[in-house]
Protein backbone atom coordinates (compact mmCIF):
# COMPACT_ATOMS: atom_id res chain seq x y z
CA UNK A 1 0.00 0.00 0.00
CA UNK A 2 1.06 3.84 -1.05
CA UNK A 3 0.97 4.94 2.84
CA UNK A 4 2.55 8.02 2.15
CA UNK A 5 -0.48 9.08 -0.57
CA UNK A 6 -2.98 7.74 2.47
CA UNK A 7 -0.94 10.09 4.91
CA UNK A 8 -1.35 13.09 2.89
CA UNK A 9 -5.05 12.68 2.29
CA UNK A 10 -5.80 11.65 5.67
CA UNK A 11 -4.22 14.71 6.98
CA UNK A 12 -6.47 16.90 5.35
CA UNK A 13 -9.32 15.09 6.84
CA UNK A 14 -7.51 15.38 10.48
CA UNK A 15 -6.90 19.08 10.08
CA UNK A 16 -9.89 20.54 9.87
CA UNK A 17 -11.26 19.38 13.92
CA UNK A 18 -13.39 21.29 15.96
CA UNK A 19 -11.47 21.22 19.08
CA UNK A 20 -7.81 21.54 18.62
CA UNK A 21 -6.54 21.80 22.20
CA UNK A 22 -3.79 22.95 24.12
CA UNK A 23 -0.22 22.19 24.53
CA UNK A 24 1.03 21.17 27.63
CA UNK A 25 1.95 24.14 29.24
CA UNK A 26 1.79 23.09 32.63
CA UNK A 27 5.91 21.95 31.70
CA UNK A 28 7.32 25.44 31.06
CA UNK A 29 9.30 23.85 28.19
CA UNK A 30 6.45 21.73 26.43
CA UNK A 31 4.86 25.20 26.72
CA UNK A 32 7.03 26.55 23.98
CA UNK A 33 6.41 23.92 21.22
CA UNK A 34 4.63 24.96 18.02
CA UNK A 35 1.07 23.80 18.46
CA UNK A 36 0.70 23.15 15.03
CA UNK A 37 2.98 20.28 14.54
CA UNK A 38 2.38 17.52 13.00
CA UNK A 39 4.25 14.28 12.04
CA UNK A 40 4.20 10.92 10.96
CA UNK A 41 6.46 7.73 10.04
CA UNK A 42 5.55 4.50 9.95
CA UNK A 43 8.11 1.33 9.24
CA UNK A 44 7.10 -2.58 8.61
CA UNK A 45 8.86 -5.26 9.80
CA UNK A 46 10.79 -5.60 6.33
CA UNK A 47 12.29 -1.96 6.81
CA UNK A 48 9.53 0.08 4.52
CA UNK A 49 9.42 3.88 6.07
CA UNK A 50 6.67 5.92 4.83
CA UNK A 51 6.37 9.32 6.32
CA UNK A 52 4.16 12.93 5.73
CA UNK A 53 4.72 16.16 7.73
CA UNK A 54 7.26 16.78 10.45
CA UNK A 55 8.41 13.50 11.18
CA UNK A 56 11.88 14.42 11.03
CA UNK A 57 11.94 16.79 14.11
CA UNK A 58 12.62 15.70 17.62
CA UNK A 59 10.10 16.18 20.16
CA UNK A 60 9.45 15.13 23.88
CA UNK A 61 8.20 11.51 24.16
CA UNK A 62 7.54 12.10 27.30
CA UNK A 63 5.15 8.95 28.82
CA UNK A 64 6.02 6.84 25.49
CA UNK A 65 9.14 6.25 27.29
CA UNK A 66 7.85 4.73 30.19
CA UNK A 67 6.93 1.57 28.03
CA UNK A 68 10.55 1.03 27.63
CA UNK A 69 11.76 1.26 31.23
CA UNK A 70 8.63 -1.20 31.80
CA UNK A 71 10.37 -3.69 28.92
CA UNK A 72 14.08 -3.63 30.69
CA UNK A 73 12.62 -3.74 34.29
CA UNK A 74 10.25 -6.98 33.30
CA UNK A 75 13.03 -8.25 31.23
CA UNK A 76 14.96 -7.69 35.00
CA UNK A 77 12.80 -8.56 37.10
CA UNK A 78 10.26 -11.30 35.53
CA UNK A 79 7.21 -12.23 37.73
CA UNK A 80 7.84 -10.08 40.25
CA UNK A 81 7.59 -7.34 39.10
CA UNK A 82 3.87 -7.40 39.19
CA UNK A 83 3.91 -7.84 43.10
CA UNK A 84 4.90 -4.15 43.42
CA UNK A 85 2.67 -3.04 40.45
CA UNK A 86 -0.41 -3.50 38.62
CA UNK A 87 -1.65 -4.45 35.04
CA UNK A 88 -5.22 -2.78 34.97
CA UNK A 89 -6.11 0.29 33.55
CA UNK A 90 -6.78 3.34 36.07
CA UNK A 91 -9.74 4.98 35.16
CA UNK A 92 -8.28 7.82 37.19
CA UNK A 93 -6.01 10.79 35.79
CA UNK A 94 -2.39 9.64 35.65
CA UNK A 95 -1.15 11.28 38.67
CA UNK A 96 -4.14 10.37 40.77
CA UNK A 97 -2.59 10.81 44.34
CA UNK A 98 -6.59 9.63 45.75
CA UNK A 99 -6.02 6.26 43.72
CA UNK A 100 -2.84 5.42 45.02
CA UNK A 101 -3.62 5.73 48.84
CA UNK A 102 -6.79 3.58 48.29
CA UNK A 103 -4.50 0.87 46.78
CA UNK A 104 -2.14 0.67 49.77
CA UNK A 105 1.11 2.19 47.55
CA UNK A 106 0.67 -0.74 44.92
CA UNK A 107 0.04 1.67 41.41
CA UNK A 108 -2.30 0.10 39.58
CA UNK A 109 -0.40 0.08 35.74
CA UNK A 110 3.29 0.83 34.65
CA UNK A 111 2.51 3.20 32.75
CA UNK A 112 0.06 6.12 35.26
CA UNK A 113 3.05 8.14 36.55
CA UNK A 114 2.99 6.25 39.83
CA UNK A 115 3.41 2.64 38.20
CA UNK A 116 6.73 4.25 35.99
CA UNK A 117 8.08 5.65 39.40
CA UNK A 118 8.30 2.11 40.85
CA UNK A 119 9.84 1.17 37.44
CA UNK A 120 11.84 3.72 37.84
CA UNK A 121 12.86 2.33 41.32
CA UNK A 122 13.08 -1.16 39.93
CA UNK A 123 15.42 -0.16 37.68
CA UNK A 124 17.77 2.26 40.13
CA UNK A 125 18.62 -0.93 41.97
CA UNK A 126 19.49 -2.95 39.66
CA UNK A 127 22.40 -0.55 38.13
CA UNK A 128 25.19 1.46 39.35
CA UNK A 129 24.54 4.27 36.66
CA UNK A 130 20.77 4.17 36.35
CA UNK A 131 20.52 6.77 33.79
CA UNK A 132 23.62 5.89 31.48
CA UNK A 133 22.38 2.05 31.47
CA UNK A 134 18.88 3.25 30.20
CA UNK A 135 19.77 5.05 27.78
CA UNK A 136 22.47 2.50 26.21
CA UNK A 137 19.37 -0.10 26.21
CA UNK A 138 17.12 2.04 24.24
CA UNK A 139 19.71 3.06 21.95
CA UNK A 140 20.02 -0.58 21.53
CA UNK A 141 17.16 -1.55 21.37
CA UNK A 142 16.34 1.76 18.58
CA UNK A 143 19.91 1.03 16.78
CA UNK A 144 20.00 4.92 16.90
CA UNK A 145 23.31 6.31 18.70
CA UNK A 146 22.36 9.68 18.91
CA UNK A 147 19.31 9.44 21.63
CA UNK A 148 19.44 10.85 24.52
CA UNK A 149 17.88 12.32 27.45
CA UNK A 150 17.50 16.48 27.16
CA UNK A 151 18.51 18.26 30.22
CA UNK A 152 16.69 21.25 29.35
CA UNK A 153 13.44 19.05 29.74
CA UNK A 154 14.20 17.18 32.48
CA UNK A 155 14.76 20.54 34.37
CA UNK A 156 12.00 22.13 33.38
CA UNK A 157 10.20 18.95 35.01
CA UNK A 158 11.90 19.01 38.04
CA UNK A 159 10.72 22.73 38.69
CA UNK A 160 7.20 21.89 39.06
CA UNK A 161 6.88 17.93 39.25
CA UNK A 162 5.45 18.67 42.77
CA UNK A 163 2.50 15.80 42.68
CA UNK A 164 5.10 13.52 41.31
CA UNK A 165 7.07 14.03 44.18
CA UNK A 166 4.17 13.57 46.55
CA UNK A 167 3.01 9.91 44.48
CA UNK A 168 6.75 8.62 45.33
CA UNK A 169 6.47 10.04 48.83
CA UNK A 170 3.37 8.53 49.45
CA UNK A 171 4.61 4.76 48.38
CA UNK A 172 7.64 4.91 50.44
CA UNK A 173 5.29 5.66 53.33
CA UNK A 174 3.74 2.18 51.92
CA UNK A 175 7.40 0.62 51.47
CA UNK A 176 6.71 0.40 47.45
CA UNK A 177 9.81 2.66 46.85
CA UNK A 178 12.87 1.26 47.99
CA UNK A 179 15.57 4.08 46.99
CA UNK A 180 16.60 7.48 48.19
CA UNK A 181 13.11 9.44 46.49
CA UNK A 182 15.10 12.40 45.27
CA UNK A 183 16.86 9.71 43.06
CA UNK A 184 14.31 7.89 41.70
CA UNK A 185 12.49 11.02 40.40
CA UNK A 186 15.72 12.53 38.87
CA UNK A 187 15.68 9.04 36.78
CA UNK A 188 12.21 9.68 35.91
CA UNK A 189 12.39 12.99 35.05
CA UNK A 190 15.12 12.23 32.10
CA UNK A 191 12.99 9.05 31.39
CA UNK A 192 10.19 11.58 30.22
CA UNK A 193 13.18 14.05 28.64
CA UNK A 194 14.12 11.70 25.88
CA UNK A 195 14.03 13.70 22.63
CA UNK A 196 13.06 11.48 19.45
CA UNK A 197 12.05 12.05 15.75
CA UNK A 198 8.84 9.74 14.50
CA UNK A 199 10.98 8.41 12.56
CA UNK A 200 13.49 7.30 15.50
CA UNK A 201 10.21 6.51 17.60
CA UNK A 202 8.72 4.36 15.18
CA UNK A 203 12.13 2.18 14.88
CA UNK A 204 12.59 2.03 18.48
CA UNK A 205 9.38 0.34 19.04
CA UNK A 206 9.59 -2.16 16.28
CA UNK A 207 10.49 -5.03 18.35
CA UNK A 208 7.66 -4.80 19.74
CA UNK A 209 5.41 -5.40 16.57
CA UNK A 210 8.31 -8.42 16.28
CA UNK A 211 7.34 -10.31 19.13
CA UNK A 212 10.26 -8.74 20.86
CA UNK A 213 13.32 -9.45 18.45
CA UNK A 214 14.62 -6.15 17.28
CA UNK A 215 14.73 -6.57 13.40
CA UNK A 216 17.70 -4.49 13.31
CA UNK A 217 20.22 -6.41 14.98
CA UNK A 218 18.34 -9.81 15.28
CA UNK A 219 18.56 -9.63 18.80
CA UNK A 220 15.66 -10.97 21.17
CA UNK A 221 15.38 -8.19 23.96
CA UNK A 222 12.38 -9.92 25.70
CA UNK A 223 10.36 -13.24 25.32
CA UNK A 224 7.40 -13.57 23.04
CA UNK A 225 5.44 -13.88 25.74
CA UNK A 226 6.87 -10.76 27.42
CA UNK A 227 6.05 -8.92 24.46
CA UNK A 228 2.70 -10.11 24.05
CA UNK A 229 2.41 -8.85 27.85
CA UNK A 230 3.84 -5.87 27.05
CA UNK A 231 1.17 -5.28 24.33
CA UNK A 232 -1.32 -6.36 25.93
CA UNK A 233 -0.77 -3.29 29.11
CA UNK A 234 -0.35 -0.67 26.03
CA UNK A 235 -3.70 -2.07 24.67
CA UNK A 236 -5.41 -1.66 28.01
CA UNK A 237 -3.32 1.45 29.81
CA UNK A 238 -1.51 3.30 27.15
CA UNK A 239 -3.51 6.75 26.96
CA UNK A 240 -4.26 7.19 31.24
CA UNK A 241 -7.81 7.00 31.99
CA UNK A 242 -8.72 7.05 27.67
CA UNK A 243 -7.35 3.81 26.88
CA UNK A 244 -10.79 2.46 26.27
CA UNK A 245 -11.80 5.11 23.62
CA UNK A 246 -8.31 4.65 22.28
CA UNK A 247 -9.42 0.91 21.53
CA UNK A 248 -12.41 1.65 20.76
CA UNK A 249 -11.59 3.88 17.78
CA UNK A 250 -8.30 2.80 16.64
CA UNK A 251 -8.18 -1.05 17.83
CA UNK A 252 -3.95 -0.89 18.06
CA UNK A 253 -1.58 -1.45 21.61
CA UNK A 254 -0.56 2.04 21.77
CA UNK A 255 1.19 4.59 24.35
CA UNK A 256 1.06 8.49 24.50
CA UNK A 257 3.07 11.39 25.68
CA UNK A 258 1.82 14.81 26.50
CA UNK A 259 4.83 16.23 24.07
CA UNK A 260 1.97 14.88 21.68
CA UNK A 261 3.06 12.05 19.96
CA UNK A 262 1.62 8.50 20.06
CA UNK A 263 3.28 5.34 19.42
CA UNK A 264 1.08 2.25 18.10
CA UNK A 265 1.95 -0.99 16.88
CA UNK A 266 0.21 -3.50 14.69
CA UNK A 267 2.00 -7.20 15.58
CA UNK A 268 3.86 -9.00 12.68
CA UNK A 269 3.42 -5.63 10.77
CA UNK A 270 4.67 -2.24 11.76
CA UNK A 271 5.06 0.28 13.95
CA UNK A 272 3.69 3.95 13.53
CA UNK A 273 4.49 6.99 15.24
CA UNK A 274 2.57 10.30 15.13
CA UNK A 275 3.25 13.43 16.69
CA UNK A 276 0.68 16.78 17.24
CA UNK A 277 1.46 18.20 20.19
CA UNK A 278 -2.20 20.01 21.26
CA UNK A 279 -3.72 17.94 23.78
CA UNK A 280 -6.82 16.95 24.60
CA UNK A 281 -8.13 17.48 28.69
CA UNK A 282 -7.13 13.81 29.14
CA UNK A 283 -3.40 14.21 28.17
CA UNK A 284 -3.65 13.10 24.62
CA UNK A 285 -2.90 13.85 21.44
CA UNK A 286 -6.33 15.21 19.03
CA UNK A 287 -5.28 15.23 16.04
CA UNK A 288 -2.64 12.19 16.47
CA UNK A 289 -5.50 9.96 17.60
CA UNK A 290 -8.28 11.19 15.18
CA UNK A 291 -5.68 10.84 12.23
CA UNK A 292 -4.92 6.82 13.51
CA UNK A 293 -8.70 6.10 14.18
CA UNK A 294 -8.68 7.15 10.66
CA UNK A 295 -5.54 5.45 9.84
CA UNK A 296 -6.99 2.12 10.62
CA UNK A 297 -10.50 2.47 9.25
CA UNK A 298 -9.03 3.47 5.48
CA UNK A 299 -6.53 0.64 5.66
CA UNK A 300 -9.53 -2.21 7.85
CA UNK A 301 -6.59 -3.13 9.46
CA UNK A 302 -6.79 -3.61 13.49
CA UNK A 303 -5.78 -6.08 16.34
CA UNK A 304 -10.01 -6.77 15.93
């Protein structure tokens, strides 16, 4: 199929929504980003890239990240892991402090900004240079070099990630953070830095449309069952307390950021990444998930 002719005219049917949103200003950098943005790349398993738009520009992946610190700590960790975290969606906002305190400190996904701070914990543990052995995995697992964490974001995070701070707080009360706190949310703060292009995005998460064997390199980085679990959590948690309407519409595993882009995968075929950064009042992307619950209704192609 001619994706790149379907990109162009799908685009015009994207741009012209009613409610175009905000950025996400609340992260004085994020704040700054051209609202009008947009992006897209998508590559199959066989290394086809089609692209439209700005898919060449590096944004925040903010959230999107988190599924890859859940894929090293469960590739860690195994089985446990899901003693100290859950696998159901939230159907609270992601930083839902209310949520947490009802569950006793145990978050109830990996991917709500509670469940990536015991990730994030998980992870400090295991390595001597938490942030430098994250990075080398996902430019490993990407086969991109060049990607890295952006200071300048993970700052600007820092200077107001005041209810993050009070969801790690509150689980080391609980004894579901096991590190010093002020370290664990410096790792997660350049976990949500990482700068990538859709392009880069897009390749990164193509393992996981490969039953986790990176295409690139040949490499397995997790089981096929690990990656069908993996999946499976994106499918059900991947867009905060919209994951259902995410199914719903677009029927793909999928994870968003509020720097606006969205990462979905379609197993055995490809991944696609799309970035728009004006949000909708649930943290996600309007035009990036109108144009892929488009996407998938031109092309009647679905996990359904």
């Amino acid at each position: 199929m001619n994706y790149n002719k379907l990109f162009s005219k799908l685009y015009g049917a994207v741009g012209d929504a009613d409610e175009l949103g905000q950025v996400a200003s609340y992260i004085p950098e994020l704040a700054n980003i051209n609202p009008n943005k947009f992006g897209v790349h998508l590559t199959t398993l066989n290394d086809n890239n089609y692209r439209y738009g700005d898919s060449d520009e590096k944004f925040s992946v903010q959230s999107i990240a988190k599924v890859l610190a859940l894929v090293l700590a469960y590739k860690l960790e195994d089985e446990k892991l899901w003693d100290r975290v859950g696998v159901e969606p939230s159907g609270t906002p992601f930083n839902s402090l209310v949520q947490l305190e009802y569950d006793k400190g145990i978050p109830r996904n990996p991917l709500i900004n509670a469940g990536a701070l015991v990730i994030s914990d998980i992870l400090v543990s295991y390595f001597d240079e938490p942030k430098k052995q994250f990075i080398e995995f996902v430019r490993k697992v990407s086969g991109i070099p060049e990607i890295d964490f952006s200071a300048r974001i993970a700052d600007s995070e820092k200077s107001v990630g005041y209810t993050n701070a009070a969801l790690v707080n509150l689980m080391k009360s609980f004894g579901n953070i096991r590190n010093n706190v002020d370290t664990v949310l410096d790792f997660y703060f350049n976990l949500c830095s990482i700068e990538m292009t859709c392009k880069e995005l897009s390749r990164t998460f193509l393992f996981l449309a490969d039953y986790g064997v990176c295409p690139y390199s040949n490499e397995r980085i997790i089981s096929i069952s690990k990656s069908k679990r993996i999946n499976a959590i994106m499918q059900l948690c991947g867009f905060y307390d919209e994951a259902g309407e995410f199914s719903f519409k677009v029927g793909l595993p999928g994870k968003s950021g509020v720097g606006g882009g969205i990462i979905a995968i379609h197993p055995n075929k490809y991944s696609i990444a799309v970035w728009s950064p004006r949000l909708n009042k649930k943290g996600n992307s309007i035009r990036g998930m109108k144009f892929l619950e488009l996407f998938t209704t031109e092309t009647k192609a679905s996990i359904f």
